[in-house]
Every structure is written in structure tokens, then in C-alpha cells.
C-alpha atoms as a PDB file:
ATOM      1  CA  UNK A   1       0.000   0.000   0.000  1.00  0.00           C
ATOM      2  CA  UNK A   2       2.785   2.085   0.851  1.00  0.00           C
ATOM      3  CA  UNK A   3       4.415   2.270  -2.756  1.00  0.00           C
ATOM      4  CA  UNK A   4       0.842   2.618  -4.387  1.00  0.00           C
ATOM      5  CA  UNK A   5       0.494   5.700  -2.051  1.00  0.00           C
ATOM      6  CA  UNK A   6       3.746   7.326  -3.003  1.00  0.00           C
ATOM      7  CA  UNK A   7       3.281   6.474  -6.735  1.00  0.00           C
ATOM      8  CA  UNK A   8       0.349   8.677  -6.067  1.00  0.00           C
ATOM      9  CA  UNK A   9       1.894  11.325  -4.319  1.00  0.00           C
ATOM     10  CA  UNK A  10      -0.363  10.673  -1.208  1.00  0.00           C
ATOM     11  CA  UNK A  11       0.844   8.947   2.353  1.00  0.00           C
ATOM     12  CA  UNK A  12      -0.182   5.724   3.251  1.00  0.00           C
ATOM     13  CA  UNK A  13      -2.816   7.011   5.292  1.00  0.00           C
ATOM     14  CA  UNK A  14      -4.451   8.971   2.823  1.00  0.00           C
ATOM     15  CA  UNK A  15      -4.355   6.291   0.320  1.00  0.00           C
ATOM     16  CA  UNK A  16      -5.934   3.515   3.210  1.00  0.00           C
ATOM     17  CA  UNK A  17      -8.771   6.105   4.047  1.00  0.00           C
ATOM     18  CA  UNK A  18      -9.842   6.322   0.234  1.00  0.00           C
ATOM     19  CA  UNK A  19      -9.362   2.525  -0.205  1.00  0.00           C
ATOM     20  CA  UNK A  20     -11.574   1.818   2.922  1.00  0.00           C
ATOM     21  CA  UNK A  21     -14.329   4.857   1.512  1.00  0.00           C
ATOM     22  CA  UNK A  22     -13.976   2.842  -1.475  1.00  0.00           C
ATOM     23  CA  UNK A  23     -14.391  -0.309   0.032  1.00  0.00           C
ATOM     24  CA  UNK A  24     -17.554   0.777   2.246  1.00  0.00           C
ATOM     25  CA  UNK A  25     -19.089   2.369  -1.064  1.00  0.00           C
ATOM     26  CA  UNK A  26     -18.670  -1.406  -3.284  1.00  0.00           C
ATOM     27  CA  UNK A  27     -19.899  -3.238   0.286  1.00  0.00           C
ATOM     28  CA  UNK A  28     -17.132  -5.360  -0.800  1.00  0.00           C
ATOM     29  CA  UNK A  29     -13.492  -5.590   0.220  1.00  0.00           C
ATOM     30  CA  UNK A  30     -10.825  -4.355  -2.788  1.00  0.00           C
ATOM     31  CA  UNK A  31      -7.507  -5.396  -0.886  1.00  0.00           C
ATOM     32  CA  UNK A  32      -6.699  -8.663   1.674  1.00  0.00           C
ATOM     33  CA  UNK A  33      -4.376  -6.909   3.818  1.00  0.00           C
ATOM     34  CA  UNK A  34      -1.553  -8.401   6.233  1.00  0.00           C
ATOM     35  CA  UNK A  35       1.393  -7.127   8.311  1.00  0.00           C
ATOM     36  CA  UNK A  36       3.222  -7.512   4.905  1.00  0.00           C
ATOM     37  CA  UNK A  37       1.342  -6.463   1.991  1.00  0.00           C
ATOM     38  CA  UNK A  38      -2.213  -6.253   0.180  1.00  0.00           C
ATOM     39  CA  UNK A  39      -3.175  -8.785  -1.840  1.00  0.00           C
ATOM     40  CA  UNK A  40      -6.462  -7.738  -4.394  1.00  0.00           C
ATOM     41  CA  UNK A  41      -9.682  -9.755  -3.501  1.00  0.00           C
ATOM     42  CA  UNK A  42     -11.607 -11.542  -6.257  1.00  0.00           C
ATOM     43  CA  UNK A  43     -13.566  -8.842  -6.186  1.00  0.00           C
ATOM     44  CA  UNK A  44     -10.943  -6.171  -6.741  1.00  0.00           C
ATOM     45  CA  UNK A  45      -9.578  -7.806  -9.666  1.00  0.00           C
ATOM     46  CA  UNK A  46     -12.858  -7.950 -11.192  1.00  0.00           C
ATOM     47  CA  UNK A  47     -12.740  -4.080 -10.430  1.00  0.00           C
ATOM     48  CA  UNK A  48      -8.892  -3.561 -12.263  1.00  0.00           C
ATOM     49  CA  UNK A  49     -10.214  -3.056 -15.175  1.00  0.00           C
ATOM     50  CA  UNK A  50     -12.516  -0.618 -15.210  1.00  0.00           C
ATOM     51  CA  UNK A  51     -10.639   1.036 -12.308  1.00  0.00           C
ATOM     52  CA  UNK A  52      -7.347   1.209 -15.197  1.00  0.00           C
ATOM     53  CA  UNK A  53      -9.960   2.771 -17.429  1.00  0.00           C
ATOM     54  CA  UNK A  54     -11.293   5.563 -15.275  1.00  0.00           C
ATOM     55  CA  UNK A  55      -7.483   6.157 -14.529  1.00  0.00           C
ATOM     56  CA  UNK A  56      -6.930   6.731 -17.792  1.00  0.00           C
ATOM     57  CA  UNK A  57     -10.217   8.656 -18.418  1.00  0.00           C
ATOM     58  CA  UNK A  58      -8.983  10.658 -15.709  1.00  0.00           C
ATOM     59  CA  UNK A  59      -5.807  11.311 -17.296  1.00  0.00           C
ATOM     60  CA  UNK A  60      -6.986  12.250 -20.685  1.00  0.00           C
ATOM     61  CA  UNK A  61      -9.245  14.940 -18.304  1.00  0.00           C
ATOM     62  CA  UNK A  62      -6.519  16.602 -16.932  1.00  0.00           C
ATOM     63  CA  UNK A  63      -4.462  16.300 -20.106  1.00  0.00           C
ATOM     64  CA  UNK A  64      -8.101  18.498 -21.985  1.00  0.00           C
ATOM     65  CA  UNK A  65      -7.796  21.193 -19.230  1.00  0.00           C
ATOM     66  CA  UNK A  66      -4.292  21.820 -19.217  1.00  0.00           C
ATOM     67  CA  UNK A  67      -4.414  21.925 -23.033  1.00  0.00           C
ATOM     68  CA  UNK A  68      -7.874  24.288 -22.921  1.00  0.00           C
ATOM     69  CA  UNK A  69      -5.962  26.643 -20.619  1.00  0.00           C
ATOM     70  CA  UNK A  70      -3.217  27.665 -23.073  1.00  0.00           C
ATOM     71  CA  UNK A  71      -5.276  27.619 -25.983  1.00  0.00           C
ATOM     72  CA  UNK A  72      -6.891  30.375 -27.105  1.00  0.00           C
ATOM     73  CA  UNK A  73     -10.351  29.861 -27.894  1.00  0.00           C
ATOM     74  CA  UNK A  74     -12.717  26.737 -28.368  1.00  0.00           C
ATOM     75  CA  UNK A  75     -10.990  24.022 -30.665  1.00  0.00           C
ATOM     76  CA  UNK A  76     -12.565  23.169 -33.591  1.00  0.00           C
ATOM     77  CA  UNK A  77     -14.003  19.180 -33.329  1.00  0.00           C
ATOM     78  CA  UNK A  78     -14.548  16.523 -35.899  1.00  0.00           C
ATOM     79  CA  UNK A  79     -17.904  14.718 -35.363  1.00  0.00           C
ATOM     80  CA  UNK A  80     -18.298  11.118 -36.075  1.00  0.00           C
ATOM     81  CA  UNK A  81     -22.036   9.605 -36.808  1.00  0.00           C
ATOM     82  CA  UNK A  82     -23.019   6.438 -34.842  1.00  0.00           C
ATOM     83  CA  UNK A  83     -22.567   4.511 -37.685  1.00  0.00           C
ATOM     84  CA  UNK A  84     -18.686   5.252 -38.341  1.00  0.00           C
ATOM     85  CA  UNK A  85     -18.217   4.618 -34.753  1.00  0.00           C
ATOM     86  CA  UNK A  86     -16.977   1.057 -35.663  1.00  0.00           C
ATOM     87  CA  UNK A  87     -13.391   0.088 -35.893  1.00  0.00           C
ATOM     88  CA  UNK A  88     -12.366   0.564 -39.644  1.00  0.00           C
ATOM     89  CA  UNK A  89     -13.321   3.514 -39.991  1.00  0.00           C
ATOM     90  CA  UNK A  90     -13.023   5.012 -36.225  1.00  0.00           C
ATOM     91  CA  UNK A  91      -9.018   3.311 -35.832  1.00  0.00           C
ATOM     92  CA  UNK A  92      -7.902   4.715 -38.625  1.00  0.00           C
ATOM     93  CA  UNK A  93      -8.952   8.426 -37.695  1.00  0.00           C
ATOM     94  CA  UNK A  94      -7.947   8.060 -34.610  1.00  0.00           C
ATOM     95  CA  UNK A  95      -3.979   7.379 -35.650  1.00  0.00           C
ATOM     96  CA  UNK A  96      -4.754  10.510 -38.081  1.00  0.00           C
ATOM     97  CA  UNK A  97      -5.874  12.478 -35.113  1.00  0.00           C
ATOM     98  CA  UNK A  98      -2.906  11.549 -32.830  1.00  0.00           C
ATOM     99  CA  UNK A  99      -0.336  12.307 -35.950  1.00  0.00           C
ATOM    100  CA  UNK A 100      -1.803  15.557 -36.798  1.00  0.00           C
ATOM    101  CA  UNK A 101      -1.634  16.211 -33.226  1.00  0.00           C
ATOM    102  CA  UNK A 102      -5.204  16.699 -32.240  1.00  0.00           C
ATOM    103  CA  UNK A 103      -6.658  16.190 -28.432  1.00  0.00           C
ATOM    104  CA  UNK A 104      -8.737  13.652 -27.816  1.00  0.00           C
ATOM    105  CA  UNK A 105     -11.479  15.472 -27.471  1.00  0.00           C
ATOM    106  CA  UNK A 106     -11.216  17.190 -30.843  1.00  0.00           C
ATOM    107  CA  UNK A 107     -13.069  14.086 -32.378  1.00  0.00           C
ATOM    108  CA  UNK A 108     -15.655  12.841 -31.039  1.00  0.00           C
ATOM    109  CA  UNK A 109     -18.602  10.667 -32.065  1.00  0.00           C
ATOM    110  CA  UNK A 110     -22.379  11.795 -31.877  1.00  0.00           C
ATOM    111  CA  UNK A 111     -24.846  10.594 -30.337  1.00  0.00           C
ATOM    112  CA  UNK A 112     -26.954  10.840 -33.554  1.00  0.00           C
ATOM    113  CA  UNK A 113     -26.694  12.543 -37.073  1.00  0.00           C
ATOM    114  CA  UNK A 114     -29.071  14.947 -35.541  1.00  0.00           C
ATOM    115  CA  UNK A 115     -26.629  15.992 -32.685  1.00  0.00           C
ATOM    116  CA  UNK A 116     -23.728  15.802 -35.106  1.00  0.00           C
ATOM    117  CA  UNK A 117     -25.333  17.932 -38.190  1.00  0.00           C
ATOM    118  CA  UNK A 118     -26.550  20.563 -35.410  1.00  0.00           C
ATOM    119  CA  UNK A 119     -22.850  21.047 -33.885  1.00  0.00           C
ATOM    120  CA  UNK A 120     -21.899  21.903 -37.252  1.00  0.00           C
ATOM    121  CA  UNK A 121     -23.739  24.373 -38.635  1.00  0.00           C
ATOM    122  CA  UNK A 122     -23.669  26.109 -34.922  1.00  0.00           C
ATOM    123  CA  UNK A 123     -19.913  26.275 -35.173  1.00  0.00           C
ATOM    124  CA  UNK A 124     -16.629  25.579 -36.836  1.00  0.00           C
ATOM    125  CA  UNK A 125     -17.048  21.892 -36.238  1.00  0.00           C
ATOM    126  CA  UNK A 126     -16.623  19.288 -39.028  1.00  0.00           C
ATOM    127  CA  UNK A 127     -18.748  16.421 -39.435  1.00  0.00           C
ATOM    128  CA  UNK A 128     -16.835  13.186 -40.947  1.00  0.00           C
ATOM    129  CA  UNK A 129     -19.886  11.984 -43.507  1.00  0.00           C
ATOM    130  CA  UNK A 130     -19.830  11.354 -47.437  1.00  0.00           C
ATOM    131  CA  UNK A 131     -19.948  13.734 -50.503  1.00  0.00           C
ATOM    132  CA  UNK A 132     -23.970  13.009 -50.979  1.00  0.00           C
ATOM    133  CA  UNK A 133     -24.843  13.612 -47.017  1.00  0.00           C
ATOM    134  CA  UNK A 134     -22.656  17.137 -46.882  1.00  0.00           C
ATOM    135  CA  UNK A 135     -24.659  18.120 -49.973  1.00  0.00           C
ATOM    136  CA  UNK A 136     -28.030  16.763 -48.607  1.00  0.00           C
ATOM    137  CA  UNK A 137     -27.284  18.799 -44.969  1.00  0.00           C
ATOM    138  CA  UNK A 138     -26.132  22.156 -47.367  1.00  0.00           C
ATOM    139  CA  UNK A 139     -22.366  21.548 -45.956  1.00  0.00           C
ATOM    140  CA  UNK A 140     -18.869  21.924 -47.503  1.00  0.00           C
ATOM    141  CA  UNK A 141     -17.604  19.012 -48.405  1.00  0.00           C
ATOM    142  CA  UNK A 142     -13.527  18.123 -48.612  1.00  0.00           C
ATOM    143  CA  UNK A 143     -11.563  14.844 -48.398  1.00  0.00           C
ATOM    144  CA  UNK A 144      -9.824  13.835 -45.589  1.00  0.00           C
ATOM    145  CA  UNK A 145      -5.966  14.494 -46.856  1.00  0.00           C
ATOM    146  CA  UNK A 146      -4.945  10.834 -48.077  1.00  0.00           C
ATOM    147  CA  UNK A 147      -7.079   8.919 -45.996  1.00  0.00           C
ATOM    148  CA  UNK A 148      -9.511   6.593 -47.656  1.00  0.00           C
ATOM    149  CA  UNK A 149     -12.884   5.985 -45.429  1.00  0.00           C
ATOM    150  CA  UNK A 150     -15.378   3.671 -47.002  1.00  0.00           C
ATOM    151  CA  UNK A 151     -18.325   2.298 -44.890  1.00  0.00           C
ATOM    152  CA  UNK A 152     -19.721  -1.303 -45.322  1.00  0.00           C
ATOM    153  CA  UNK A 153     -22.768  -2.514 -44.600  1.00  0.00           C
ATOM    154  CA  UNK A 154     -24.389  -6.115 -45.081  1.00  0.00           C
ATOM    155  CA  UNK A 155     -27.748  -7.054 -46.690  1.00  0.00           C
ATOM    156  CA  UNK A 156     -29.043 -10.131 -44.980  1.00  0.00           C
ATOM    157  CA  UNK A 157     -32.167 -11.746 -46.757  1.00  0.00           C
ATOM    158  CA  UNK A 158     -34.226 -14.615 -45.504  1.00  0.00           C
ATOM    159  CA  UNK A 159     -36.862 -14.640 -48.054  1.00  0.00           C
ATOM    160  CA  UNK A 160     -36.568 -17.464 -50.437  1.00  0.00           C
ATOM    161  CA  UNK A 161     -32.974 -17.882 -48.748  1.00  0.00           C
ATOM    162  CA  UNK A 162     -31.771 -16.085 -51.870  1.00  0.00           C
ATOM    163  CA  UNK A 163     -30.518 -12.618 -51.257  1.00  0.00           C
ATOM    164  CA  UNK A 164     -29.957 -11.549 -55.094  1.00  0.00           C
ATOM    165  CA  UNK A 165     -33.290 -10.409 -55.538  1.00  0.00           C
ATOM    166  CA  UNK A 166     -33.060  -7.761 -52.957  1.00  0.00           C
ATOM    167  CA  UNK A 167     -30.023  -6.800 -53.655  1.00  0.00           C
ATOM    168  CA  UNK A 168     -30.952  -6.305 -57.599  1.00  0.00           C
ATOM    169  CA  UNK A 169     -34.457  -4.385 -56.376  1.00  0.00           C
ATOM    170  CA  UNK A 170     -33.124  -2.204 -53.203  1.00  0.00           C
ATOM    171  CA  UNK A 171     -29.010  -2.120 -53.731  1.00  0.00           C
ATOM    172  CA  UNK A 172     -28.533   1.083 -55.628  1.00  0.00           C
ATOM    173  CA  UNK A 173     -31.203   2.824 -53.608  1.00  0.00           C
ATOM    174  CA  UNK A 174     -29.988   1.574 -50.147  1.00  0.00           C
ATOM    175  CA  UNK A 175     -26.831   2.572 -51.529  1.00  0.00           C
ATOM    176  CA  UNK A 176     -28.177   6.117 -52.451  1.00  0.00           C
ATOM    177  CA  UNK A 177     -29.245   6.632 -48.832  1.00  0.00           C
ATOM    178  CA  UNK A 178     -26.008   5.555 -47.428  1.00  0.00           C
ATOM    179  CA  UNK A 179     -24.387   8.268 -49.602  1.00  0.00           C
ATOM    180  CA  UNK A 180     -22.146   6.328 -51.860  1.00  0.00           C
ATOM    181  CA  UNK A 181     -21.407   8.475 -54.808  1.00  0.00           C
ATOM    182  CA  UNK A 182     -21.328   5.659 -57.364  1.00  0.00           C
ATOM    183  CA  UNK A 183     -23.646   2.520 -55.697  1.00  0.00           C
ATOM    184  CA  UNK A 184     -22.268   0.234 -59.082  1.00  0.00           C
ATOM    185  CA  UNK A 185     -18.246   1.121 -58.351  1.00  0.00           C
ATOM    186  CA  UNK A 186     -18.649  -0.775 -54.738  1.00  0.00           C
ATOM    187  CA  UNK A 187     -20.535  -3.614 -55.744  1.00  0.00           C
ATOM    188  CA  UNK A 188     -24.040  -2.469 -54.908  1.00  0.00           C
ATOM    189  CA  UNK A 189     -26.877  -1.796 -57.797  1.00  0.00           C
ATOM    190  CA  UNK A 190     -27.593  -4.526 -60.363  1.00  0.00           C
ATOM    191  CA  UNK A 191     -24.711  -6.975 -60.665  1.00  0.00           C
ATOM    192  CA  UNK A 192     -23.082  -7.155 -64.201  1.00  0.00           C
END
């Protein structure tokens, strides 16, 4: 306990007090203690990992409001929709963010187009979308330097347990309304 306290610039007493608050908020014990040492409980290694993530959340935090103090003025942000929240689009943005040397904070993904579209127009915000959906929403529309985004989506069809009907009736429309610029150039529309 002693280490953990001075790792956190805190003495041991401190640090016991908050682990015992802790403790009697949970109703459960974090931390077997003897003469020696503490030893985590079931229970507080269940807790580790969300406990490393708050940490971190924490640390990002203080990392925003150090950064918002010596800037001047609001930073603009880059909204994502829900529906580019997903990993091949979202982890590649991310290491663009991080080597263009944006904060966290500076993208950030909507709770809804809604949300996103009305950020936008309210500020200088950017909204990450497609070529069709900036000119539905009246927005300027540019490419992301060399970065490549495309979304993906899957049709699933149970009728008849044969999809290609669907996809020949409904593929260049649901493609339309997912704002691909050309539906036949990714494989949607009527097959060749």
C-alpha cells in the first residue's frame, strides 16, 4: 500500500482512508491486507479493469484542461455519426488524429446525425460523412488528406434464402441513402 500511495503522491494514510471509503461504497473488500502487503480480492480484480480505465479517463481529463488553458479559444471538433463509430473507420482516424496532433477530445462521435449535423452548422465543427450527405445537410464538403474511409454494410435476406433479388431491387437505392457516390463502383446496384 505504501508504494501505491507514493506512486500517487499521497501517504499511506491517505491512500488507506480512500481505499476503505472505497471499500464501504462497493460493500465489498478491494484489498486482503496483512502485516506484509495487500493482496487484491476476487472482487478487486474484477474491479482492475474498469478502475485502469477511469485512470486513464482521468488522465486524458486533466491532459483536456491543461491543453484548454493555453489555448486560445474553443478548438474546432470533428464529429463522427453512430454509424462510423466502428473500428475501420473510427481506428484509422484516430492514428490521423494523434499524428496531426489533435486532443482527444477534438473528435468525437455523436450521439446521432441529428446531434452531429446541429454542432456543425452552430460552429466551426466538421462532421466526418460522405460527398452526398454534406450536400443533402447544405455543408462543404472536402476529403480527408490521403485517408480513404469507405463504410460497409451487409444485406441479410431470408426470403426465399436467396438474397440476389433484394439486392438487384433495393441495392442502388440503399446505396443512395447511405451516400455512396457511385452505388455500381462498390458492388451495390444490379450486378453485371
Amino acid at each position: 500500500m505504501g508504494e501505491g500511495a507514493a506512486a500517487a503522491g499521497m501517504s499511506q494514510s491517505v491512500a488507506s482512508r480512500r481505499v476503505a471509503a472505497l471499500e464501504e461504497r462497493f460493500g465489498e473488500r478491494l484489498f486482503e491486507r496483512t502485516s506484509r502487503r495487500a493482496v487484491l480480492t476476487p472482487f478487486g480484480r474484477d474491479m482492475l479493469p474498469a478502475a485502469r480505465q477511469l485512470v486513464q479517463a482521468a488522465g486524458v481529463l486533466l491532459d483536456e484542461a491543461e491543453a484548454v488553458k493555453h489555448k486560445p479559444g474553443p478548438a474546432r471538433r470533428v464529429w463522427i455519426q453512430p454509424e462510423d463509430d466502428v473500428p475501420h473507420i473510427r481506428d484509422p482516424l484516430t492514428r490521423l488524429r494523434d499524428a496531426v496532433g489533435l486532443r482527444p477530445a477534438q473528435v468525437l462521435a455523436a450521439p446521432d446525425l441529428t446531434a452531429a449535423a446541429a454542432e456543425v452548422l452552430c460552429s466551426g465543427d466538421l462532421l466526418l460523412c460522405s460527398r452526398a450527405q454534406a450536400a443533402e445537410l447544405a455543408l462543404a464538403w472536402h476529403p480527408i488528406g490521403e485517408l480513404t474511409l469507405r463504410r460497409g454494410y451487409a444485406l441479410t435476406v431470408v426470403a426465399d434464402g436467396n438474397p440476389l433479388p433484394m439486392e438487384v431491387r433495393l441495392g442502388e437505392a440503399i446505396a443512395r441513402c447511405l451516400g455512396v457516390d457511385d452505388p455500381a463502383a462498390t458492388g451495390g446496384g444490379k450486378p453485371a
